[in-house]
N, C-alpha and C. Protein backbone atom coordinates (compact mmCIF):
# COMPACT_ATOMS: atom_id res chain seq x y z
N UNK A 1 -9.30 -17.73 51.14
CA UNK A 1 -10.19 -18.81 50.75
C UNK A 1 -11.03 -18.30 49.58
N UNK A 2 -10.93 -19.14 48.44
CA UNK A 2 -11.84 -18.46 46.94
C UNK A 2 -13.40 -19.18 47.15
N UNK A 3 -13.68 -18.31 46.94
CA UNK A 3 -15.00 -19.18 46.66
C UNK A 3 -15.24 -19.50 45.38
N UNK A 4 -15.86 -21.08 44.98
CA UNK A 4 -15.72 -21.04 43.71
C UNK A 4 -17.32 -21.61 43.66
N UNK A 5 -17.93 -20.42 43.08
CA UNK A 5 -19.46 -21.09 43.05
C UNK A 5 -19.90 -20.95 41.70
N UNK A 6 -18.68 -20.59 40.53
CA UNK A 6 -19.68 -20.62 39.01
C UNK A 6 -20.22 -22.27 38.89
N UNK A 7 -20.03 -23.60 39.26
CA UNK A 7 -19.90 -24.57 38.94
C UNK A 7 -21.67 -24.48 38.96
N UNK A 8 -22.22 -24.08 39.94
CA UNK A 8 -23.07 -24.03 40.33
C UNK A 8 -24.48 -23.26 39.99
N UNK A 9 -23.93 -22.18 38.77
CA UNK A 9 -24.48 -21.11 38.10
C UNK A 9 -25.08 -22.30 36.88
N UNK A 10 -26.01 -21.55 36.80
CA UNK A 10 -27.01 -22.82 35.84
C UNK A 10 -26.31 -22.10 34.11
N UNK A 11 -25.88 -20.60 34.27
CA UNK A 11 -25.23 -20.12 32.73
C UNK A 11 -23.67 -20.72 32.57
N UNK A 12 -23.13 -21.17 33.42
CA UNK A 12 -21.87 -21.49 33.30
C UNK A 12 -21.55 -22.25 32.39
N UNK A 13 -20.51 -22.10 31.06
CA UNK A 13 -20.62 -23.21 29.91
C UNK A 13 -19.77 -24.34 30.69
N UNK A 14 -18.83 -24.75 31.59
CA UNK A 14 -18.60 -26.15 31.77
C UNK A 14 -19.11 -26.46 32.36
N UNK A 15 -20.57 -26.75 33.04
CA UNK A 15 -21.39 -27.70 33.78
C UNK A 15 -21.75 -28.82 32.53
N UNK A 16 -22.47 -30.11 32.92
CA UNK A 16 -22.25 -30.70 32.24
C UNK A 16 -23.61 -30.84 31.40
N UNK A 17 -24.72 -30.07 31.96
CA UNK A 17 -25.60 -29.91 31.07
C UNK A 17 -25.49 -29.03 29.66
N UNK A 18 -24.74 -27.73 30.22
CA UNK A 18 -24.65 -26.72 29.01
C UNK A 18 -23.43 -27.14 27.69
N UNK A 19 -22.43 -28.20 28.25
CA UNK A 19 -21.54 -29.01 27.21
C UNK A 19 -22.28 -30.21 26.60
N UNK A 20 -23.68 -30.77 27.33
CA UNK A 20 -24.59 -31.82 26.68
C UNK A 20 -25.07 -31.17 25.33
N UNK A 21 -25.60 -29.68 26.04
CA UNK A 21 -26.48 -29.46 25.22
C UNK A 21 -25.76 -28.47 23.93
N UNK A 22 -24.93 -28.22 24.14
CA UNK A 22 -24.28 -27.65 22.93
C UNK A 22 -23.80 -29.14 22.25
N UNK A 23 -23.10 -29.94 22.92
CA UNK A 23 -22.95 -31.13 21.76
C UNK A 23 -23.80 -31.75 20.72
N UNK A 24 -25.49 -31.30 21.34
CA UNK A 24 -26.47 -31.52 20.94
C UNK A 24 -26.73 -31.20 19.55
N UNK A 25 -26.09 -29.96 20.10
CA UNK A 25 -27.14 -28.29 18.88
C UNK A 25 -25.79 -28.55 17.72
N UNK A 26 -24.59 -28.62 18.02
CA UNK A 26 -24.02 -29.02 16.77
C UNK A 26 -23.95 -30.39 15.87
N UNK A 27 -24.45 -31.54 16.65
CA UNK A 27 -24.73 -32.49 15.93
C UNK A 27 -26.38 -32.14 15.27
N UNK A 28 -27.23 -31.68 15.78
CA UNK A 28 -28.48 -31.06 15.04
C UNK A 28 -28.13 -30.03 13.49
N UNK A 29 -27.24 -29.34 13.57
CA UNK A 29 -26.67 -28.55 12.88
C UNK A 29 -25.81 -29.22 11.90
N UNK A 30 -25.19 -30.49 11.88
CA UNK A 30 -24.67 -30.81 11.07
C UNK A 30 -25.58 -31.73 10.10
N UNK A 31 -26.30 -32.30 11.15
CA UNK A 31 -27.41 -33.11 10.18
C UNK A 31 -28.35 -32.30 9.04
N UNK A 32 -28.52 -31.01 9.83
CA UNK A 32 -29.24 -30.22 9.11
C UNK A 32 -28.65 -29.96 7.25
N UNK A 33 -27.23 -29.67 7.52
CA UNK A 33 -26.62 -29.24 6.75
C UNK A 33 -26.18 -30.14 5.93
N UNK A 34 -26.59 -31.60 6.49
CA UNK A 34 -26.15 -32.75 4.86
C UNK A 34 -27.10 -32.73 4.36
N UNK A 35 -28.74 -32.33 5.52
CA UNK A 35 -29.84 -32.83 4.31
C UNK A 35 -29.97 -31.80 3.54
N UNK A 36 -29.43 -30.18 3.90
CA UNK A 36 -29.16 -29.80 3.23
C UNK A 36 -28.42 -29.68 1.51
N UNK A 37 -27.60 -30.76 2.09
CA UNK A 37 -26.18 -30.24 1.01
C UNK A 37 -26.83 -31.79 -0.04
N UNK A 38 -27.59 -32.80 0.46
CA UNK A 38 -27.77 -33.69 -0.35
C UNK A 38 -29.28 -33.14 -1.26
N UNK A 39 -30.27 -31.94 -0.79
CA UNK A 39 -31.13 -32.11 -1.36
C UNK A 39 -30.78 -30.50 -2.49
N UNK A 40 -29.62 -29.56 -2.26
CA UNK A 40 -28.85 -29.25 -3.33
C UNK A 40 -28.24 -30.34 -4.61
N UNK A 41 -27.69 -31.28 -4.35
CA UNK A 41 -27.55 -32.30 -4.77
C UNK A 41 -28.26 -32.49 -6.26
N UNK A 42 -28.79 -32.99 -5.24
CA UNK A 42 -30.20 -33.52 -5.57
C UNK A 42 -30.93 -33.04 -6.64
N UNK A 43 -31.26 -31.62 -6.27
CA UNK A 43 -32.03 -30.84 -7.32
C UNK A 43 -30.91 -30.02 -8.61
N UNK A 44 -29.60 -30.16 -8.43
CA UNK A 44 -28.61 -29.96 -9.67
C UNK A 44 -28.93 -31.24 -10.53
N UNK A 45 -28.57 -32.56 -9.97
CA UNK A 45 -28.71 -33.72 -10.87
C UNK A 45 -29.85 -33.72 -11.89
N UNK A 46 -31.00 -33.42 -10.90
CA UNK A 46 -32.74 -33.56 -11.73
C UNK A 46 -32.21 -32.56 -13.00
N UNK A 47 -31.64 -31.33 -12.73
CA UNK A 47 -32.04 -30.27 -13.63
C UNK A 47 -30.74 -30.63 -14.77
N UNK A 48 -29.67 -31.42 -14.19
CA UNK A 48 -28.70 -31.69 -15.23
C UNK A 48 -29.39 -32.36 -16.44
N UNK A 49 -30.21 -33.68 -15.37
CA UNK A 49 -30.36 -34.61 -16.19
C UNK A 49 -31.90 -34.07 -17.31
N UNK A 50 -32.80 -32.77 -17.02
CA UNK A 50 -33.39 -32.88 -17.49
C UNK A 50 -32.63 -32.19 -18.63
N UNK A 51 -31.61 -31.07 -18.36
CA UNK A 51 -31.29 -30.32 -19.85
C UNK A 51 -30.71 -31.40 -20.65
N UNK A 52 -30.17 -32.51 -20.12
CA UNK A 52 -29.28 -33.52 -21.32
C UNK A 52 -30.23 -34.16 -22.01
N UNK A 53 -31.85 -34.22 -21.34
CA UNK A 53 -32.42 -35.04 -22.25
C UNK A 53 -33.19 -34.29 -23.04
N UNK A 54 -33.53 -32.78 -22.89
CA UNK A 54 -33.89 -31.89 -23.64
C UNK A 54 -32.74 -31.74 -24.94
N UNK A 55 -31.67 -31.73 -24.65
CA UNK A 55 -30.88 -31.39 -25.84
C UNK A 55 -30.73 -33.03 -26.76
N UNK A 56 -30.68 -34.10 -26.09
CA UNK A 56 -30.76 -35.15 -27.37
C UNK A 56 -32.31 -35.52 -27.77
N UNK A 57 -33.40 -35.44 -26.88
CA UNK A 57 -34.49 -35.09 -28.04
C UNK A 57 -34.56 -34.06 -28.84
N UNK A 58 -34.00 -32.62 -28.66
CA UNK A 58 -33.65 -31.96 -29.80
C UNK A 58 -33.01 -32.40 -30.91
N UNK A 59 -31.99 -33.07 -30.34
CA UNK A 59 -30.80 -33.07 -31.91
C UNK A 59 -31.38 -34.20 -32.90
N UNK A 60 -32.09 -35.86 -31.96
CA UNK A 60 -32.81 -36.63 -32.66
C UNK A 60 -34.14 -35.73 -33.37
N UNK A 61 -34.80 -35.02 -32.69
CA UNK A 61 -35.74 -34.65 -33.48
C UNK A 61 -36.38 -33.78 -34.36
N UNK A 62 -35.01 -32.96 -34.17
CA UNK A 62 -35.18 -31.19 -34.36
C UNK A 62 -35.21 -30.62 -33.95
N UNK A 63 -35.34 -29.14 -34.01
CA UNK A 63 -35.02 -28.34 -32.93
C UNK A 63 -36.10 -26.90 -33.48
N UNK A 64 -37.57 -27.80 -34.04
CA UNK A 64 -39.14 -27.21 -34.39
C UNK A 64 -39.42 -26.37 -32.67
N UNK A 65 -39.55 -27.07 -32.22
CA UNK A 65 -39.92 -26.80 -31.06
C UNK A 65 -39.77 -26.09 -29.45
N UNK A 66 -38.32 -26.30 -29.86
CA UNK A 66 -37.28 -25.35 -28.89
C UNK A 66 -36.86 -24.06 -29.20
N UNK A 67 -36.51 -23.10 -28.66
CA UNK A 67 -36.33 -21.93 -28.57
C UNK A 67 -34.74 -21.41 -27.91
N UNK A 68 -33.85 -21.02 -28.95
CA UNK A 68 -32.92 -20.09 -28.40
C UNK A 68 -32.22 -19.28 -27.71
N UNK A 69 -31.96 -19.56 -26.96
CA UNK A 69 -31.71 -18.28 -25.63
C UNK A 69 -30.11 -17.65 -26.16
N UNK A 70 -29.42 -18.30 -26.98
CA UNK A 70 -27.90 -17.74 -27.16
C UNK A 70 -27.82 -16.37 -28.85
N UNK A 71 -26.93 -15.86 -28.07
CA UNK A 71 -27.24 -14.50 -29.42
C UNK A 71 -26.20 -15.09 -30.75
N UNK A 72 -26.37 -15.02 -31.62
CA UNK A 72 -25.92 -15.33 -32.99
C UNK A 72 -25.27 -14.28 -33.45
N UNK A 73 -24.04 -14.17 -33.50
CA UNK A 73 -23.40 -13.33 -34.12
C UNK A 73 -22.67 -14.11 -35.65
N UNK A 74 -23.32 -13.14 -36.90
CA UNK A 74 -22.75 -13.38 -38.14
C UNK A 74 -21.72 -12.93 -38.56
N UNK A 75 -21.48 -12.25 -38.05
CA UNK A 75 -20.07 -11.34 -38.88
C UNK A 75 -18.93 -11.99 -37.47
N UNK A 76 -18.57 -12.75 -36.92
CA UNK A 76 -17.71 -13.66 -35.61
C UNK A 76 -16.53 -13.66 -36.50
N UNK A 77 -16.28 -13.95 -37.62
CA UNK A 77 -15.03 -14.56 -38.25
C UNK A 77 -14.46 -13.05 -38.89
N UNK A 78 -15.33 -12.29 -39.30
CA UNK A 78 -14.52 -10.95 -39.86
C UNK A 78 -14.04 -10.14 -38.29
N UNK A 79 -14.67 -10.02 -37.28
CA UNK A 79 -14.25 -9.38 -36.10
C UNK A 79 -13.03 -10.26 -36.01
N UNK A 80 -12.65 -10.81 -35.77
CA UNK A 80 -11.82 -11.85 -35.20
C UNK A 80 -10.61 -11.48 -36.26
N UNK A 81 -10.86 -11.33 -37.79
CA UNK A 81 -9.29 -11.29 -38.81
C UNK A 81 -9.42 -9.70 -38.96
N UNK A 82 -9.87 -9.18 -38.67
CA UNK A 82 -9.96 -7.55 -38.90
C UNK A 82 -8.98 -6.68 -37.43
N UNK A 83 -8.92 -7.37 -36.51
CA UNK A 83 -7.99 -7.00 -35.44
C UNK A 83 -6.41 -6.55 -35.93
N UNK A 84 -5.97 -5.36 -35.69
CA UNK A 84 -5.13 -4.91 -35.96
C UNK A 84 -3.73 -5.20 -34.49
N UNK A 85 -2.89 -5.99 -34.71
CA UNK A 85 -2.42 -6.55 -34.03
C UNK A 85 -1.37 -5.31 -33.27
N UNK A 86 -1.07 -4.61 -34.59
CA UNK A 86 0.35 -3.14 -33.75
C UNK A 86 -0.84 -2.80 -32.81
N UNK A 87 -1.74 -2.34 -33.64
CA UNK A 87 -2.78 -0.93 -32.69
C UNK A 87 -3.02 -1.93 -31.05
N UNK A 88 -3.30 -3.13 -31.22
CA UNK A 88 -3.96 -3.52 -29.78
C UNK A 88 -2.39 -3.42 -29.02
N UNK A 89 -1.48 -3.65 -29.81
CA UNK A 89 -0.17 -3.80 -28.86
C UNK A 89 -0.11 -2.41 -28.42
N UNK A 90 -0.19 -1.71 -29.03
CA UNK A 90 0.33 0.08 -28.74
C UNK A 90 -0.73 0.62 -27.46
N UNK A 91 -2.27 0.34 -27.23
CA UNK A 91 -3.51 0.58 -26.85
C UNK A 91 -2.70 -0.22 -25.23
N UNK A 92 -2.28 -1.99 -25.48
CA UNK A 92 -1.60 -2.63 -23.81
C UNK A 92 -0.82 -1.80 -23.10
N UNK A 93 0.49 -1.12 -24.19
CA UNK A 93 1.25 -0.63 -23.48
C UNK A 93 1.05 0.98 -22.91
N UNK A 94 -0.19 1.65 -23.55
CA UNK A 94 -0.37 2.87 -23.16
C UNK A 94 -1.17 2.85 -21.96
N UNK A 95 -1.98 1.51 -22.11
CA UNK A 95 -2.77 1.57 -20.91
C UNK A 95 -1.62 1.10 -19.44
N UNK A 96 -0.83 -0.01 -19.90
CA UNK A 96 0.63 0.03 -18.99
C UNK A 96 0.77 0.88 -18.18
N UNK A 97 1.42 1.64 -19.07
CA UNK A 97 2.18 2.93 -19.27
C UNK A 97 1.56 3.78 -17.86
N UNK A 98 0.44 4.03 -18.74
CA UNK A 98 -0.92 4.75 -17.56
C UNK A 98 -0.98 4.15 -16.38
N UNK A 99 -1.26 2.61 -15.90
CA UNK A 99 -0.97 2.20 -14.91
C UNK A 99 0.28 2.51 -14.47
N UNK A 100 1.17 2.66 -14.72
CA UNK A 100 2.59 2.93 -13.99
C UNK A 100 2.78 4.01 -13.24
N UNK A 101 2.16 5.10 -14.40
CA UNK A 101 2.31 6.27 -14.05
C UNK A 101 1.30 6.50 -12.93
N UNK A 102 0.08 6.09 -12.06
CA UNK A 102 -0.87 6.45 -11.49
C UNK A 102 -0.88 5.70 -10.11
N UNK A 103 0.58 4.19 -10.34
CA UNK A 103 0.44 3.43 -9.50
C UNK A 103 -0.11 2.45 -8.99
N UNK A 104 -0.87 1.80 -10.10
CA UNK A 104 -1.71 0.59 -10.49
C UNK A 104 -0.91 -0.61 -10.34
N UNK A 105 0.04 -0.38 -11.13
CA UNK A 105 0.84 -1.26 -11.49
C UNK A 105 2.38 -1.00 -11.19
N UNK A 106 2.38 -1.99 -10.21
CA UNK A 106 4.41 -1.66 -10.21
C UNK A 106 4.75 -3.08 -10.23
N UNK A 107 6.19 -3.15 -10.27
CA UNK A 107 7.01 -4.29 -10.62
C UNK A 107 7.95 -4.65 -9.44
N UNK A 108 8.06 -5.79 -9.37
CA UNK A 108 8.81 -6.27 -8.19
C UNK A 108 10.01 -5.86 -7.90
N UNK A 109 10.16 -5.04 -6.49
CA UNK A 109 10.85 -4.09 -5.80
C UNK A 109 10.70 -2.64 -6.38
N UNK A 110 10.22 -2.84 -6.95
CA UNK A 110 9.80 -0.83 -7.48
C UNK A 110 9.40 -0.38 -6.38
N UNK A 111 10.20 0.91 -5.88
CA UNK A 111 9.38 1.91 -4.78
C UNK A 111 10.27 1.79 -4.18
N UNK A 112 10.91 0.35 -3.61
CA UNK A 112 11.75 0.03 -2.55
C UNK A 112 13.10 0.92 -2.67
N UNK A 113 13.71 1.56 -1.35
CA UNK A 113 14.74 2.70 -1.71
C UNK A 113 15.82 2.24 -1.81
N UNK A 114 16.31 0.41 -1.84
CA UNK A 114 17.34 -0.51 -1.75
C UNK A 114 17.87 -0.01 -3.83
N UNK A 115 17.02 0.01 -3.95
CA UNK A 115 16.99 0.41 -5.75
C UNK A 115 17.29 2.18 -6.37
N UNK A 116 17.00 2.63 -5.53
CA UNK A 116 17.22 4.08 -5.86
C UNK A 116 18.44 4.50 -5.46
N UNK A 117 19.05 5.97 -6.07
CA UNK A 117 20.26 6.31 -5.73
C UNK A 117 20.27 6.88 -4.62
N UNK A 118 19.60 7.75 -4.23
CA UNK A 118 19.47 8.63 -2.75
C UNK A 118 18.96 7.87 -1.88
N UNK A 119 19.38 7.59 -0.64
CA UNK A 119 18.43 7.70 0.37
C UNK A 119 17.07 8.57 0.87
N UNK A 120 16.20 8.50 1.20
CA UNK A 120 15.31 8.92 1.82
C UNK A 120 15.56 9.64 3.12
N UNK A 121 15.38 10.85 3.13
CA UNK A 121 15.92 11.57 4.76
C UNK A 121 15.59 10.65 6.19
N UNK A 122 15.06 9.65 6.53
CA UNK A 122 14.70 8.84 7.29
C UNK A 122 15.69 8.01 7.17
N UNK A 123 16.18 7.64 6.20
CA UNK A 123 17.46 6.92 6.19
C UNK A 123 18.43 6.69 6.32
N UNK A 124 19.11 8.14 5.87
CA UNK A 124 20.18 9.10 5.96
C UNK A 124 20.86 9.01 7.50
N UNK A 125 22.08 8.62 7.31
CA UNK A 125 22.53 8.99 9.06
C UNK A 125 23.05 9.95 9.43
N UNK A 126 22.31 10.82 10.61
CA UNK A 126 22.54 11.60 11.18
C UNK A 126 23.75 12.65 11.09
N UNK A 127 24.69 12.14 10.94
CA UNK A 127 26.05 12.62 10.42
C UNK A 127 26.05 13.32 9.33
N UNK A 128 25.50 12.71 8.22
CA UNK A 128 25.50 12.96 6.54
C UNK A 128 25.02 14.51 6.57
N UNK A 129 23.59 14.29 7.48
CA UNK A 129 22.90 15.81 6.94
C UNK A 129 22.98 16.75 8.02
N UNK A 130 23.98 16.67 8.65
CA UNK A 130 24.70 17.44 9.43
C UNK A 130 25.82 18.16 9.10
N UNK A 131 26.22 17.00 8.34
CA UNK A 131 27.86 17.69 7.84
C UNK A 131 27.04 18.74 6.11
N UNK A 132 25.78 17.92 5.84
CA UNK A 132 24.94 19.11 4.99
C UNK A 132 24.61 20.06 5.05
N UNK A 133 24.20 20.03 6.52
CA UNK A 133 23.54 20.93 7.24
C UNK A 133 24.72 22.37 7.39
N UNK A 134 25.94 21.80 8.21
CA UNK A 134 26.66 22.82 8.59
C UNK A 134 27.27 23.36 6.86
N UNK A 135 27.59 23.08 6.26
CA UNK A 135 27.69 23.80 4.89
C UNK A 135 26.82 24.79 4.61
N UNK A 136 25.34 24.34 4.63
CA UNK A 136 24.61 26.06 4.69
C UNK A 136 24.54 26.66 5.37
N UNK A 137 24.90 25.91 6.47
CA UNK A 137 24.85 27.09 7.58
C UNK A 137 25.85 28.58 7.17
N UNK A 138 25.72 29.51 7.90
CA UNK A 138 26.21 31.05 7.81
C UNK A 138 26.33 31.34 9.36
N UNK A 139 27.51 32.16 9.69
CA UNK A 139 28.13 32.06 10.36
C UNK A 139 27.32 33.69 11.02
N UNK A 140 26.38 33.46 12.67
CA UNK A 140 26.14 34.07 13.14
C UNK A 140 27.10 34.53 14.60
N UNK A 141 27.20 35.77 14.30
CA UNK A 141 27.84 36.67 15.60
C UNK A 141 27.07 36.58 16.56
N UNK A 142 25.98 36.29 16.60
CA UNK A 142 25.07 36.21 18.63
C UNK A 142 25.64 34.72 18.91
N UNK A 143 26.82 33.57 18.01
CA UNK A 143 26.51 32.39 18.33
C UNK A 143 27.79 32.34 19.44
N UNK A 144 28.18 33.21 19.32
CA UNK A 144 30.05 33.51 19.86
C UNK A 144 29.29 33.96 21.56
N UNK A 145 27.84 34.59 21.73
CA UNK A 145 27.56 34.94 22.97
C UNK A 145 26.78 33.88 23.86
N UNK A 146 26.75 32.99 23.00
CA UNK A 146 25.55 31.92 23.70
C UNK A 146 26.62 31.14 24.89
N UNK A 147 26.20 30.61 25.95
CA UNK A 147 26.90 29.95 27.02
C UNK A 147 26.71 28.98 26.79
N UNK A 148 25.58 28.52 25.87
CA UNK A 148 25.79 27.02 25.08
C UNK A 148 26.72 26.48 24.50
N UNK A 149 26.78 27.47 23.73
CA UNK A 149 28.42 27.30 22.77
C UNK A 149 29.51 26.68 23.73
N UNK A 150 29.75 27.40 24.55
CA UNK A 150 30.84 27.66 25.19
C UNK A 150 31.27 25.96 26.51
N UNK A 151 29.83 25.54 26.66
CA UNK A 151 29.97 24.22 27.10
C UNK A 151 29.95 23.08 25.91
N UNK A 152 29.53 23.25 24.71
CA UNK A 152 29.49 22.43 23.91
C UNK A 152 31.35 22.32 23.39
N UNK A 153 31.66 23.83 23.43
CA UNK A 153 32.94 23.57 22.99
C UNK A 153 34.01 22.89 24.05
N UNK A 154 33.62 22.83 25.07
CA UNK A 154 34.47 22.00 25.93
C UNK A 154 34.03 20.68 26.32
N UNK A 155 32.76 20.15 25.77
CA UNK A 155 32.46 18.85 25.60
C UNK A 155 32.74 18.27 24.15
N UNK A 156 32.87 18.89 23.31
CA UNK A 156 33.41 18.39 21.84
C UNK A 156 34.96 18.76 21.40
N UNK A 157 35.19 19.87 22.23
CA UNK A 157 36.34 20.25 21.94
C UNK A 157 36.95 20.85 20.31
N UNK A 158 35.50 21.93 20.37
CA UNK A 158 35.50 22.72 19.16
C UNK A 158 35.59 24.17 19.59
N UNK A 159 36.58 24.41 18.74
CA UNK A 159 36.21 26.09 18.98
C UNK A 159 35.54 27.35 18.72
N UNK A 160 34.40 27.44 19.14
CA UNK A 160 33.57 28.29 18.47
C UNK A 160 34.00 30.02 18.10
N UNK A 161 35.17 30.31 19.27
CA UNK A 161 35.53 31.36 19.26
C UNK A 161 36.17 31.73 17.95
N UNK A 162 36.20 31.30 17.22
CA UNK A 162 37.20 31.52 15.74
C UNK A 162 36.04 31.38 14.81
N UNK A 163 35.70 32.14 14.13
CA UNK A 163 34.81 32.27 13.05
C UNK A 163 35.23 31.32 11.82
N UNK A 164 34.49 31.20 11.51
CA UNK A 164 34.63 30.36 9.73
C UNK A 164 35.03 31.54 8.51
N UNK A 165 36.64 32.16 8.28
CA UNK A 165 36.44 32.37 7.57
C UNK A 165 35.97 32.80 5.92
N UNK A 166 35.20 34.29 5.53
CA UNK A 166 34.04 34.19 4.76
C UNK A 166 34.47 35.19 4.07
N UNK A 167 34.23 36.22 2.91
CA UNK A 167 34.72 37.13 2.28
C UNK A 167 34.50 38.25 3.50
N UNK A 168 36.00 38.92 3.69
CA UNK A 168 35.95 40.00 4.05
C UNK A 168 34.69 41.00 3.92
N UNK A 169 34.53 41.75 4.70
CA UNK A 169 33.34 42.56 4.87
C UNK A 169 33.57 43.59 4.55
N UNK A 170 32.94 44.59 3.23
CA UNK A 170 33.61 45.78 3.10
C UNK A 170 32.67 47.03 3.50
N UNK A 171 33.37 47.85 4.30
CA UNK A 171 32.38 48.89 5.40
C UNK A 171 32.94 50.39 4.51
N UNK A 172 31.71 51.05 3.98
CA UNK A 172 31.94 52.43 3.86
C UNK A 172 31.73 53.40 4.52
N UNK A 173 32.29 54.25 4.80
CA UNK A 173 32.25 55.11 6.04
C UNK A 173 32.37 56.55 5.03
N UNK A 174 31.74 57.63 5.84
CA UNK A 174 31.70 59.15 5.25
C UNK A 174 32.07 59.63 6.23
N UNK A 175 33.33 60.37 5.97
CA UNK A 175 33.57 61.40 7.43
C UNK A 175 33.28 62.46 6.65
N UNK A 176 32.98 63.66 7.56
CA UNK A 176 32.19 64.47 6.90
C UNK A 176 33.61 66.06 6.64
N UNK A 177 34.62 65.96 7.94
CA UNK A 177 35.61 66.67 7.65
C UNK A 177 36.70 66.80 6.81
N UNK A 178 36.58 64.76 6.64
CA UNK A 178 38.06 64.75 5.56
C UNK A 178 37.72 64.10 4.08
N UNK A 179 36.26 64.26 3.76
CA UNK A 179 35.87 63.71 2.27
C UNK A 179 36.38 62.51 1.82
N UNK A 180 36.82 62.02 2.98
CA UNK A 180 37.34 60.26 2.15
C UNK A 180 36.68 59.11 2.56
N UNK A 181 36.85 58.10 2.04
CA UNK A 181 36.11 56.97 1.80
C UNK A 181 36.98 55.66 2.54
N UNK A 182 36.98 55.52 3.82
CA UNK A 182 37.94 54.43 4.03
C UNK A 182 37.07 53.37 3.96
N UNK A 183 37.70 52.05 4.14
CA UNK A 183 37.92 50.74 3.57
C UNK A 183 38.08 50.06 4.82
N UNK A 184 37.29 49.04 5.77
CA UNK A 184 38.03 48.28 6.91
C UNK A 184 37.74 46.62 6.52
N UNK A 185 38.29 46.40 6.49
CA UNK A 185 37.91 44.75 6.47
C UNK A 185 38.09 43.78 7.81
């Protein structure tokens, strides 16, 4: 048997006071926010309408009385034909360039290894850098003693007992009675 007594908890949000009163607080909140948004409004229009009538009593009457706020540049038309068009091209592509090189900037599918010639060792299947692998490998004599070997070779059905032949091994020996130098391979 549950007992179900939140109904009854005065914090519980579905009783029907605490869904009154939140319906409340967001209709309060929205009202807030038109008289808000109308008395923004409101005060853009005033200030539109006062700069438009500041600027045509200027232009009818002169402009004795008003004051400047924008900077005047005289020389605008020589900056502008004096631009050397190679140099800014050469300046895009070095800065390019620089992005490329630092990784700022790449180009669609750049990086991706679908585009490159190698695989990525994560990629590579298992096989590949195995059959890589056993190429460097070098052919150890403790591997002929391991009892590992020896079940692997009857679960793969390899023979470990036969070495990989490798250049003969050449052993010098000094006997000390007969001054010669044999040779065993």
């Amino acid at each position: 048997v549950a007992m179900n007594i939140l109904p009854k908890k005065k914090w519980h949000v579905r009783t029907k006071e605490n869904v009154a009163r939140v319906l409340k607080d967001e209709e309060n909140a929205r009202l807030e926010a038109e008289k808000e948004q109308g008395r923004i409004l409101k005060a853009e229009s005033e200030s539109r309408l006062a700069l438009l009538r500041q600027q045509a009593s200027s232009k009818y009457h002169g402009e004795v009385g008003t004051q400047r706020s924008e900077h005047i540049n005289l020389f605008s038309n020589f900056e502008n034909k004096t631009k050397n068009k190679d140099a800014s091209e050469e300046k895009a592509d070095e800065q390019k360039n620089w992005e490329i090189k630092v990784g700022y900037l790449k180009q669609l599918g750049q990086g991706s290894s679908e585009l490159s010639a190698d695989k990525p060792w994560y990629q590579k299947h298992p096989d590949d850098i195995k059959s890589v692998h056993k190429r460097k490998q070098r052919y150890d004599p403790t591997d002929l003693m391991d009892p590992l070997n020896e079940m692997n070779k009857k679960r793969k059905g390899v023979d470990y007992a036969t070495p990989i032949p490798e250049e003969p091994e050449t052993i010098f020996v000094d006997i000390d009675f007969h001054d010669k130098v044999v040779e065993f391979s």
